[in-house]
Protein backbone atom coordinates (compact mmCIF):
# COMPACT_ATOMS: atom_id res chain seq x y z
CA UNK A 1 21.65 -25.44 -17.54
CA UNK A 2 22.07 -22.13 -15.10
CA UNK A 3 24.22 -23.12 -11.63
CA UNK A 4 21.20 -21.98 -9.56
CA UNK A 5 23.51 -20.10 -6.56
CA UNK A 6 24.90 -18.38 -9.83
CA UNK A 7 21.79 -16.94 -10.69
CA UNK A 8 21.08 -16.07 -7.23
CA UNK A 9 24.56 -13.82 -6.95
CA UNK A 10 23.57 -12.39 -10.23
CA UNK A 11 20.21 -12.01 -9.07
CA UNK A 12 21.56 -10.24 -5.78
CA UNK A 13 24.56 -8.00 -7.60
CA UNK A 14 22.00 -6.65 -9.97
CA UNK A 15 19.51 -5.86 -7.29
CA UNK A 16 21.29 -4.38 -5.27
CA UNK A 17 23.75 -1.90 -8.17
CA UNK A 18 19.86 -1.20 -9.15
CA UNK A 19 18.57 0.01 -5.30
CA UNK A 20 21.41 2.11 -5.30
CA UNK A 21 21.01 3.66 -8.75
CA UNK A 22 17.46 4.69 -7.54
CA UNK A 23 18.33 6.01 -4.46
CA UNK A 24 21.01 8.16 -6.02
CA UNK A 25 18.59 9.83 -8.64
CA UNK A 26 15.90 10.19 -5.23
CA UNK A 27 18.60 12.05 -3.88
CA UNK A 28 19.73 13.92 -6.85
CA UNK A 29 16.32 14.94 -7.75
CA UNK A 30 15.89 12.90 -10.93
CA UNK A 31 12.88 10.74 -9.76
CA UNK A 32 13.23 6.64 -9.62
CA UNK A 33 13.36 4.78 -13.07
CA UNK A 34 10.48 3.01 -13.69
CA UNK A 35 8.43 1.05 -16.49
CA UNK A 36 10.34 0.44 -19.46
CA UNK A 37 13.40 2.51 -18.74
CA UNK A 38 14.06 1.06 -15.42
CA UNK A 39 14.16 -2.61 -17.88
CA UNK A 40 16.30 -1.01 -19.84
CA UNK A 41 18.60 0.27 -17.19
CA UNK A 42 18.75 -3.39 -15.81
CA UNK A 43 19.25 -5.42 -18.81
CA UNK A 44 22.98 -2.84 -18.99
CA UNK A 45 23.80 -3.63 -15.42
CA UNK A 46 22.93 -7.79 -15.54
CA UNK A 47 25.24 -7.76 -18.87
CA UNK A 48 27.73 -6.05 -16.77
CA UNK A 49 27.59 -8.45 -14.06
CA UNK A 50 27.76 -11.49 -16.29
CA UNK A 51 30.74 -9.59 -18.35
CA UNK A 52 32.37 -9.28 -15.17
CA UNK A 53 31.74 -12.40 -13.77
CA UNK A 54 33.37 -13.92 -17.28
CA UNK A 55 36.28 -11.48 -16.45
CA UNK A 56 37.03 -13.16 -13.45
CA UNK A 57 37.01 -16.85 -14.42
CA UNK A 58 39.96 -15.84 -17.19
CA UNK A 59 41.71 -14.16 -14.64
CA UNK A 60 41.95 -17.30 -12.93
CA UNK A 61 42.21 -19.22 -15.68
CA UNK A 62 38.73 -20.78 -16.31
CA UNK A 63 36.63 -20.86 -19.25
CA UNK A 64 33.72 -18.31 -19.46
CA UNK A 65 30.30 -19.78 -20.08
CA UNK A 66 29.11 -20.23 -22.75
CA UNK A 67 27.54 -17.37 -24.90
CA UNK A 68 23.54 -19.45 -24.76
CA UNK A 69 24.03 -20.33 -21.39
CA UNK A 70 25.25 -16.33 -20.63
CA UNK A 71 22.09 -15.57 -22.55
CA UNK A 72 20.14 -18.06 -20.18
CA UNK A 73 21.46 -16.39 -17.07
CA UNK A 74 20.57 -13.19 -18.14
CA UNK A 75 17.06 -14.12 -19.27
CA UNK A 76 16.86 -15.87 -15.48
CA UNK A 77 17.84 -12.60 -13.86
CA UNK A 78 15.78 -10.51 -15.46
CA UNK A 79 12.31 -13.13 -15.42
CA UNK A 80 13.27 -13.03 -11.39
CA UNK A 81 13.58 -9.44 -11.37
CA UNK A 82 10.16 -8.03 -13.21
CA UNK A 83 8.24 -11.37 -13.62
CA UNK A 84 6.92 -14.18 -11.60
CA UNK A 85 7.26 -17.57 -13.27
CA UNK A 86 4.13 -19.11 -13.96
CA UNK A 87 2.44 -16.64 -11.40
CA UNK A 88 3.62 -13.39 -13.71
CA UNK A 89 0.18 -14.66 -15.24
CA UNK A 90 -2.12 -14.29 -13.12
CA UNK A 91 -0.73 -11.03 -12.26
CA UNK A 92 -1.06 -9.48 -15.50
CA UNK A 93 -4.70 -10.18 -15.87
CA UNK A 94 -6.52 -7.46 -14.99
CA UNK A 95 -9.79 -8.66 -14.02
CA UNK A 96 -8.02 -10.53 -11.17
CA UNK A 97 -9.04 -9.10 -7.48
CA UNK A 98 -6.70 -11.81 -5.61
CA UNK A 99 -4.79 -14.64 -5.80
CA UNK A 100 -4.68 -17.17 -2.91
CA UNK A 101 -2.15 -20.02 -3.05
CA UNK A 102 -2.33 -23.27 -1.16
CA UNK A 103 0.43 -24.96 -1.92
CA UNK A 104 2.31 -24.85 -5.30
CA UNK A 105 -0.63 -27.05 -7.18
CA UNK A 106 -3.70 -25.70 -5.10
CA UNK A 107 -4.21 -21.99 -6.98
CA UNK A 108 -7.41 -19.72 -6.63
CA UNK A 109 -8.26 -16.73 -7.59
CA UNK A 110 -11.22 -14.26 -7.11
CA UNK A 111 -12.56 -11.82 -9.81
CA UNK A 112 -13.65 -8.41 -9.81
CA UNK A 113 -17.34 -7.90 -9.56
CA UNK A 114 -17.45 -11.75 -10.06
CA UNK A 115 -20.61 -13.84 -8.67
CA UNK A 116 -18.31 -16.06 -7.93
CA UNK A 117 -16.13 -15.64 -5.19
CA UNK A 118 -13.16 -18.23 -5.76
CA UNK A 119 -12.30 -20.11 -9.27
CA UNK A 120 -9.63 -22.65 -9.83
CA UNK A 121 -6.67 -21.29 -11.42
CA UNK A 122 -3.28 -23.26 -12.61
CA UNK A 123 -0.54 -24.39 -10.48
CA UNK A 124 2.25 -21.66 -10.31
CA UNK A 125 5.18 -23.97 -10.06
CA UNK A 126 6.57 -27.33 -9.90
CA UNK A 127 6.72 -27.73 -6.81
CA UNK A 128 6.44 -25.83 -3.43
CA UNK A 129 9.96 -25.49 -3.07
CA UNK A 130 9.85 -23.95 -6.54
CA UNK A 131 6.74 -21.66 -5.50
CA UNK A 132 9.05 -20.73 -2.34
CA UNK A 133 12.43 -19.97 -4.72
CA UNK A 134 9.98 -17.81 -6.88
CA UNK A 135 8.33 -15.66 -3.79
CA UNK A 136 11.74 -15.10 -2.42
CA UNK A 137 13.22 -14.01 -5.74
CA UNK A 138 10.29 -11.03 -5.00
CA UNK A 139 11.30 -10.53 -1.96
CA UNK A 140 15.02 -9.52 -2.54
CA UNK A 141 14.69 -6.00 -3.59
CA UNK A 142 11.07 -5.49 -3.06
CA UNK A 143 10.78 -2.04 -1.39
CA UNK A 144 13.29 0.08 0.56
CA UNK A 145 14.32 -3.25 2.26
CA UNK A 146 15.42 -7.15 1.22
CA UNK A 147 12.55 -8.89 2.84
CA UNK A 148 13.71 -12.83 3.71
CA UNK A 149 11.07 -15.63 3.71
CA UNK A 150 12.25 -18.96 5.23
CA UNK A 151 12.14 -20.95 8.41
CA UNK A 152 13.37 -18.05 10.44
CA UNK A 153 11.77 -16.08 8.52
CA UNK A 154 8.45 -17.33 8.06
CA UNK A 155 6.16 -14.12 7.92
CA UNK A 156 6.19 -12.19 4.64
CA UNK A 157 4.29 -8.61 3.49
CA UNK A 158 6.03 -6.90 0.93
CA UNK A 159 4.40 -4.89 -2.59
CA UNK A 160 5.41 -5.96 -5.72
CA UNK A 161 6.55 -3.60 -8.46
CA UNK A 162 2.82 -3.28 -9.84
CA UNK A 163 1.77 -2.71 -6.51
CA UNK A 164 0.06 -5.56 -5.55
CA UNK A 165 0.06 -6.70 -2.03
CA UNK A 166 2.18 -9.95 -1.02
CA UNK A 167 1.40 -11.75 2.09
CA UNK A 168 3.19 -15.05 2.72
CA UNK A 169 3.38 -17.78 5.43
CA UNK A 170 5.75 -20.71 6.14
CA UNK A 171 5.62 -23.49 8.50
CA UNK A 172 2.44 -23.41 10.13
CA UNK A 173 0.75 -24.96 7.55
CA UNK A 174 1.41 -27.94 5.39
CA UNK A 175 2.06 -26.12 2.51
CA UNK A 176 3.24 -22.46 1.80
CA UNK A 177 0.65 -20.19 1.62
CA UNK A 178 0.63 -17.19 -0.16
CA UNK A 179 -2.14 -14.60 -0.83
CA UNK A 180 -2.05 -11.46 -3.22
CA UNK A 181 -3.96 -8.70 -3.29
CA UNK A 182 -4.48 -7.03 -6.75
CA UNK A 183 -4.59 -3.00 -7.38
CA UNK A 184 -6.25 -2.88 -10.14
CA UNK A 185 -6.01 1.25 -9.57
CA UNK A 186 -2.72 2.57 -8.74
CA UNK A 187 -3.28 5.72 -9.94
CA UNK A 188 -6.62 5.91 -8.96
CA UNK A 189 -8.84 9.72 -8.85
CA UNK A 190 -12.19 10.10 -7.15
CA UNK A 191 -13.46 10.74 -11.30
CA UNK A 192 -12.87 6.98 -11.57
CA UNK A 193 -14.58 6.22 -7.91
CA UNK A 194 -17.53 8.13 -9.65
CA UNK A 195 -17.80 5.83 -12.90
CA UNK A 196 -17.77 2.79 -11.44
CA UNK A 197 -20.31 3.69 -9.16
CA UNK A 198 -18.57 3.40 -5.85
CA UNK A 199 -19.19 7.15 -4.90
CA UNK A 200 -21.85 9.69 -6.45
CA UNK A 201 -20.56 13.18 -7.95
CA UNK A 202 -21.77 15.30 -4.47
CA UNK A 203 -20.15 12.73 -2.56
CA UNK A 204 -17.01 13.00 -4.85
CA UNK A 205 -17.24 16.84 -4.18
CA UNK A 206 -17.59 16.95 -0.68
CA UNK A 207 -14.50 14.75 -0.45
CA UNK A 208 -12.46 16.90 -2.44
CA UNK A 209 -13.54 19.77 -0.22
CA UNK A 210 -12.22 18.46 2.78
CA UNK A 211 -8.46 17.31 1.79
CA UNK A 212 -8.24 20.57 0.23
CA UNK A 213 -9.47 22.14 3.15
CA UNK A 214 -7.08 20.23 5.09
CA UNK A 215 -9.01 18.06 7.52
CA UNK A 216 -7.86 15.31 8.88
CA UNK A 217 -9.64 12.18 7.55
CA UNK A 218 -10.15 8.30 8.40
CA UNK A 219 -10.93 6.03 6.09
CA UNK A 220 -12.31 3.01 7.30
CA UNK A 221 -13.89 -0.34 5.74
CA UNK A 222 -13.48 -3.80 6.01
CA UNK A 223 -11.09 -6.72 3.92
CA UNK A 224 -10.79 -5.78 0.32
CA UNK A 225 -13.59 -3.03 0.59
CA UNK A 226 -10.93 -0.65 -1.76
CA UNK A 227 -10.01 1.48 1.48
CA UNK A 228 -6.20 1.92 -0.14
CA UNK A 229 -8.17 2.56 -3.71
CA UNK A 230 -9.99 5.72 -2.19
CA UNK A 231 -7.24 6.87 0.01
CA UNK A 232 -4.85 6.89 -3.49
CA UNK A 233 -8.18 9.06 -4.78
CA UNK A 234 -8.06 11.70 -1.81
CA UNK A 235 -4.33 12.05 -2.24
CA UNK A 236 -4.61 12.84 -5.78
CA UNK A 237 -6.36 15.77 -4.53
CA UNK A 238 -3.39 17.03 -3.22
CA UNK A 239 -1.77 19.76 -4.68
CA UNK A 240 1.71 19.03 -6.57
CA UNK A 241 3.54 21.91 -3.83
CA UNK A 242 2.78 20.36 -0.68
CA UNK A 243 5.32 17.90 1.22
CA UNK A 244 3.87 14.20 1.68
CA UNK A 245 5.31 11.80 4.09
CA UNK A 246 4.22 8.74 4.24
CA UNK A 247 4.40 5.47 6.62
CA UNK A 248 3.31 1.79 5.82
CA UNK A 249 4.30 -1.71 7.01
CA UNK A 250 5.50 -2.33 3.21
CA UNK A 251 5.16 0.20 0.60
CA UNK A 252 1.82 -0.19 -1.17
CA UNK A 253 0.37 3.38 -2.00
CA UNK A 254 3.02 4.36 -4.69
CA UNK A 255 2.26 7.88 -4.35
CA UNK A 256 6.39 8.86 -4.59
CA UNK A 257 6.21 6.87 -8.34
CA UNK A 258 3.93 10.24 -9.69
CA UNK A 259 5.82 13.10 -10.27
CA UNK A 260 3.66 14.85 -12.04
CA UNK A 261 1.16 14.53 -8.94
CA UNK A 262 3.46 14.38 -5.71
CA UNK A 263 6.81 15.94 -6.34
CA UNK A 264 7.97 16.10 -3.12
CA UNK A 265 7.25 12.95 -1.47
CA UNK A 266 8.94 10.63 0.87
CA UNK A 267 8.11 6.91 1.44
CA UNK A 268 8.60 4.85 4.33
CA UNK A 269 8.56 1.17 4.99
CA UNK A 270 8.52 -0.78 8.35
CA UNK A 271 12.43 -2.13 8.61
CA UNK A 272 12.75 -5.42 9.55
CA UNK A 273 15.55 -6.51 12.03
CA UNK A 274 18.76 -8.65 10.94
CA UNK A 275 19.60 -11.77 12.02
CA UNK A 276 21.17 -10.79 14.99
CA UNK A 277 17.61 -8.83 15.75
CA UNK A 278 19.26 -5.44 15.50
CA UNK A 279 18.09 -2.86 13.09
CA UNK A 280 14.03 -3.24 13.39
CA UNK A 281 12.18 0.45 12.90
CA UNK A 282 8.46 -0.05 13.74
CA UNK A 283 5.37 1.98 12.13
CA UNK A 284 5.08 4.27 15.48
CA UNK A 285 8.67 5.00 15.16
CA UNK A 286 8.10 6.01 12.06
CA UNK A 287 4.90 7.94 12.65
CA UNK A 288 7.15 10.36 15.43
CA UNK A 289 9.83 10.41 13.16
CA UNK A 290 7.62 12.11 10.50
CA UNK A 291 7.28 14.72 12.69
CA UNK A 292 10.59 16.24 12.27
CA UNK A 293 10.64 16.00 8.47
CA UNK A 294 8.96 19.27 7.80
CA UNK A 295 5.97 17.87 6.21
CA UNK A 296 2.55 19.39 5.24
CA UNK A 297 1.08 16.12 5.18
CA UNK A 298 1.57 12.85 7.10
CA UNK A 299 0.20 9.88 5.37
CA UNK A 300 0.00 6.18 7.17
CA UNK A 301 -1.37 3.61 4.75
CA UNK A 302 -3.02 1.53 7.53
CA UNK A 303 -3.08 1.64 11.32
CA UNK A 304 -2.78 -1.82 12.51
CA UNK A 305 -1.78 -0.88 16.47
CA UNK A 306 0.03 1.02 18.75
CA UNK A 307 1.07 3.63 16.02
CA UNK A 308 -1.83 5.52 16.20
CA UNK A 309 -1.12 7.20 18.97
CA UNK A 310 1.30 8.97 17.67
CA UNK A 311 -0.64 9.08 14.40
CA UNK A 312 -3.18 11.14 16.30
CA UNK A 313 -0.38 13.47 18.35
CA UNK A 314 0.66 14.17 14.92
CA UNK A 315 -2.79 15.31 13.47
CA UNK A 316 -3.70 17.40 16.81
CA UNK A 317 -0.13 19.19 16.33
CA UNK A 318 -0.58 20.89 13.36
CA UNK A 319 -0.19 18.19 11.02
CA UNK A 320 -3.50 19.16 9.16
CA UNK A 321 -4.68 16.95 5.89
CA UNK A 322 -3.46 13.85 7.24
CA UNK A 323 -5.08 10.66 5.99
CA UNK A 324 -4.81 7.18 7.29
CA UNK A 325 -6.83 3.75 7.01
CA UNK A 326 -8.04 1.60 9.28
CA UNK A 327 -10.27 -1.92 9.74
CA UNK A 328 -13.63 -1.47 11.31
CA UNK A 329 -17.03 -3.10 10.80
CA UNK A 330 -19.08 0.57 10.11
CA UNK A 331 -18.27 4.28 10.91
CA UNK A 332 -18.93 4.48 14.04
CA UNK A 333 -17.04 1.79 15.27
CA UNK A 334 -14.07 3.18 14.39
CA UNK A 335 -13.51 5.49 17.70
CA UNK A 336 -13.77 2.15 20.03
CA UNK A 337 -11.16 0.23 16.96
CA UNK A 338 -8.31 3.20 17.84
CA UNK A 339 -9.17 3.19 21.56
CA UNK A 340 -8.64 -0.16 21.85
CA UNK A 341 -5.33 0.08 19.82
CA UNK A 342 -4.04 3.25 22.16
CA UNK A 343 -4.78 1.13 24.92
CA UNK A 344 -2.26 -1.58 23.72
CA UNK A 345 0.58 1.09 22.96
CA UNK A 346 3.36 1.68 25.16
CA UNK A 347 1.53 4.50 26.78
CA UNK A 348 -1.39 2.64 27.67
CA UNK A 349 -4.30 4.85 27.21
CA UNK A 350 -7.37 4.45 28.59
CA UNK A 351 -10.65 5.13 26.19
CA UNK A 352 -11.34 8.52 27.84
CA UNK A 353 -7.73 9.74 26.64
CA UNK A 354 -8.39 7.96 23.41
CA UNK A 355 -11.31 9.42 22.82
CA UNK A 356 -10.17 13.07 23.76
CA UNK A 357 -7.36 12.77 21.15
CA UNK A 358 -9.74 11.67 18.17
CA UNK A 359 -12.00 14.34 19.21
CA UNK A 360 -8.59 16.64 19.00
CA UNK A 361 -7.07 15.38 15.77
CA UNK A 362 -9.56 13.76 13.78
CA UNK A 363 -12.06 15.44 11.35
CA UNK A 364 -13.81 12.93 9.26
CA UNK A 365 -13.93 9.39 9.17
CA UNK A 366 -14.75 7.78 5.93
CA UNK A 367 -16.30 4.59 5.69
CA UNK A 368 -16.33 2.07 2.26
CA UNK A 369 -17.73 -1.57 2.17
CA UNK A 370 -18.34 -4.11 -0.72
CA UNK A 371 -21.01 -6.74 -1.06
CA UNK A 372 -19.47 -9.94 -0.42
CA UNK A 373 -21.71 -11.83 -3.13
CA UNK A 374 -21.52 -9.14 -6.14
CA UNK A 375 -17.95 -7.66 -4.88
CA UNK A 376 -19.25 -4.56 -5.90
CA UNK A 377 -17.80 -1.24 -3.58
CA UNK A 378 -19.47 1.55 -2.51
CA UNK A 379 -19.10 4.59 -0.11
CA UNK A 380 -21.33 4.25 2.93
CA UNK A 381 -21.04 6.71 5.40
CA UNK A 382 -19.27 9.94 6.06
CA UNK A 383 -18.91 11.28 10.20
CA UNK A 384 -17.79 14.57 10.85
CA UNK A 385 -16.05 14.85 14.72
CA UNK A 386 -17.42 16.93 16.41
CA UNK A 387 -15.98 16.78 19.86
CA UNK A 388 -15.94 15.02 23.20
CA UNK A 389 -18.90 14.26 25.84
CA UNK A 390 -18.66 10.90 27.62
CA UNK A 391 -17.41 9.89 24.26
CA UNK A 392 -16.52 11.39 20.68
CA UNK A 393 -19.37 13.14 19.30
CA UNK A 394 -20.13 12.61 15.82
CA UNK A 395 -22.61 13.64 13.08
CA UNK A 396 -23.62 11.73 9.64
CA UNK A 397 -23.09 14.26 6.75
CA UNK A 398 -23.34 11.14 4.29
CA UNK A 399 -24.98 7.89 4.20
CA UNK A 400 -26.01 5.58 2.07
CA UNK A 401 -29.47 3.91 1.39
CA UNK A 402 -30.10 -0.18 0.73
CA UNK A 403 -29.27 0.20 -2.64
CA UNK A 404 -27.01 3.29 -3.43
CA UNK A 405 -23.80 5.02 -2.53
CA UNK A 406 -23.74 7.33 0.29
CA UNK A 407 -26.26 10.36 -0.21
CA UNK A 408 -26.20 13.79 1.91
CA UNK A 409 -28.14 13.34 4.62
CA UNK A 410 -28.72 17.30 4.76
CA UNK A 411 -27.19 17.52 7.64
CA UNK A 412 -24.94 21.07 7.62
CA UNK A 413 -21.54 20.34 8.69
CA UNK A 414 -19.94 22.00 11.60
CA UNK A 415 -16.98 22.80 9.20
CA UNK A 416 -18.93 24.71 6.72
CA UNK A 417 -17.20 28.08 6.85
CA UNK A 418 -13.88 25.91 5.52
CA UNK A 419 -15.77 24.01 3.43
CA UNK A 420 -17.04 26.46 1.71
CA UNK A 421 -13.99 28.40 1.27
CA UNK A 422 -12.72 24.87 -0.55
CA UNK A 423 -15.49 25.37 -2.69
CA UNK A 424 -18.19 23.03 -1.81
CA UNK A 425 -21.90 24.28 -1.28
CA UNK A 426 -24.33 21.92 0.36
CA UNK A 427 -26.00 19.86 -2.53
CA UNK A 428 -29.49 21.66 -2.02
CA UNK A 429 -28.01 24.90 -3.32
CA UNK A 430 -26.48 23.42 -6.55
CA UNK A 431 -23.37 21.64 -5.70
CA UNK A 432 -19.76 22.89 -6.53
């Protein structure tokens, strides 16, 4: 049997010689290991941690372990590093949407384009002490930054290495509750939008037209209406030579991991303070920060608060092409949503203000929704900002019907001279 806190140093050694391998061949210009060879790469550096460890124990006289329980350890260490326990299967099946655990023994799971909204799944541990060891185990070297879940601690939002999405919560509850959110598209293109029928081809080309012709663009939508899905799409549109920067609470786009797409990319994560509360770096830290990095795009995953103030500072100053999501109900709501998040930011902004920077930085806002019987996702609406009046002026260039994706409305964009000059014609005339 494995001493537990021995698997944990392992664990932790191994983790952390592994961060800094990665951040060394970031910095060299080699690009992170991933897949297969980054497996490969660890299984070397947990055998040198257990060799060493064995080194030690003679040098003080002790017995090394012995050669099946070495074998355990390293099995342990690598299961907590790229698996999940029990959970690792639910995460490998692909036609899972999201995972929602009550407790260690109280497991559902929802189902993409399922009738069904919840089934019952297996329990994912033994216990919830178990399910807590397990979650933790994630959290170590998830992202740029060792997230900790316990009773100080009891908030979690991290991405695991597939990119799924990890919330977790401790203590206000009976139980430990954890919910996942599957991406079932990581590497997602608005082709693939187009054949599962969440946008139609002249919607597909329109939104190509504007990232290439470098408008700023919201995308908004409600709880797991694929708003991160389509903003992965629109950034594939991006060409290969530009500089991406981009912000989130934990890292969940990925866009850094494709070299082939996004060679010159930076990711940034939310840092969390130590325990003496020192060290924190917020989202609208990191939204000014980006603006001294040079970049031809700024990127924020989603704007939860206060952050998109600067968020829209940065798009009115010359940051053109920068994409962002954010929670709203329909399209239009989406100007009051911001002003109402300005208006808690440290600058206090009342709607007017608010509504003069959208008008001043923002170009388009997306909208996406899905059914909440079928689960099935389509594109609803797309406004084009046109200025300020009272309040931001907007026109409906796309919008969908009761039964359809999003349609063009024939309205003729404001934009049209860049549009055009990105290559889109208005659908009437023949499309791209």
């Amino acid at each position: 049997m494995v001493d537990p806190d021995l698997l944990r140093t392992v664990h932790r050694e191994v983790g952390d010689r592994l961060h800094r391998e990665q951040q060394r061949r970031l910095r060299s210009g080699q690009g992170e290991l991933a897949g297969a060879n980054e497996q490969q790469y660890t299984r070397r550096l947990i055998a040198d941690v257990i060799r060493e460890h064995a080194e030690k124990l003679l040098a003080v006289g002790q017995s090394p372990l012995d050669p099946e329980i070495e074998q355990e350890l390293a099995e342990g260490v690598h299961a907590r590093m790229f698996g999940a326990g029990r959970l690792q299967s639910l995460l490998n099946d692909e036609s899972i949407e999201e995972i929602a655990i009550n407790g260690y023994d109280n497991v559902w799971v929802s189902r993409a384009e399922s009738k069904t909204p919840w089934e019952r799944a297996e329990s994912v541990a033994s216990s919830d002490e178990e399910l807590i060891e397990v979650i933790q185990g994630l959290a170590a070297y998830a992202g740029l930054n060792s997230r900790p879940w316990d009773a100080a601690n009891p908030e979690l939002d991290l991405t695991l290495p597939d990119g799924s999405r990890l919330s977790g919560v401790m203590g206000v509850a009976p139980w430990p509750s954890v919910s996942i959110r599957r991406h079932r598209w990581e590497k997602a293109e608005l082709a693939d939008l187009v054949g599962n029928d969440t946008i139609t081809d002249e919607a597909a080309d329109f939104l190509r037209a504007i990232v290439q012709a470098r408008f700023n663009i919201m995308i908004a939508g409600g709880t797991k209406s694929g708003k991160t899905t389509l903003l992965r799409a629109l950034a594939a549109e991006i060409g290969p030579e530009e500089r991406i920067v981009t912000v989130e609470n934990a890292l969940e786009l990925g866009l850094h991991k494709f070299e082939d797409r996004h060679p010159n990319c930076v990711p940034m994560e939310v840092r969390l303070a130590n325990s003496e509360g020192q060290g924190y770096i917020g989202m609208d830290r990191l939204v000014r920060r980006t603006l001294r990095m040079a970049p031809d795009r700024v990127i924020v995953g989603e704007v939860l608060g206060p952050e998109i103030v600067q968020m829209l500072n940065a798009m009115g100053q010359g940051n053109d092409g920068s994409m962002s999501t954010i929670h709203a109900r329909n399209s239009r709501e989406v100007f009051e949503r911001i002003a109402t998040y300005a208006i808690q930011s440290q600058e206090r902004l009342p709607h007017e203000a608010s509504f003069r920077l959208i008008a001043g930085g923002l170009d388009y806002v997306v909208f996406i929704s899905r059914h909440p019987k079928t689960g099935k996702r389509r594109l609803d609406s797309i406004l084009e900002v046109n200025g300020y009046e009272d309040s931001v002026l907007a026109s409906e260039i796309f919008s969908a019907g009761p039964h359809g994706s999003a349609t063009w409305t024939g309205t003729t964009p404001q934009r049209l001279d860049y549009l055009a000059a990105a290559g889109w014609q208005q659908p009437s005339t023949g499309g791209w």
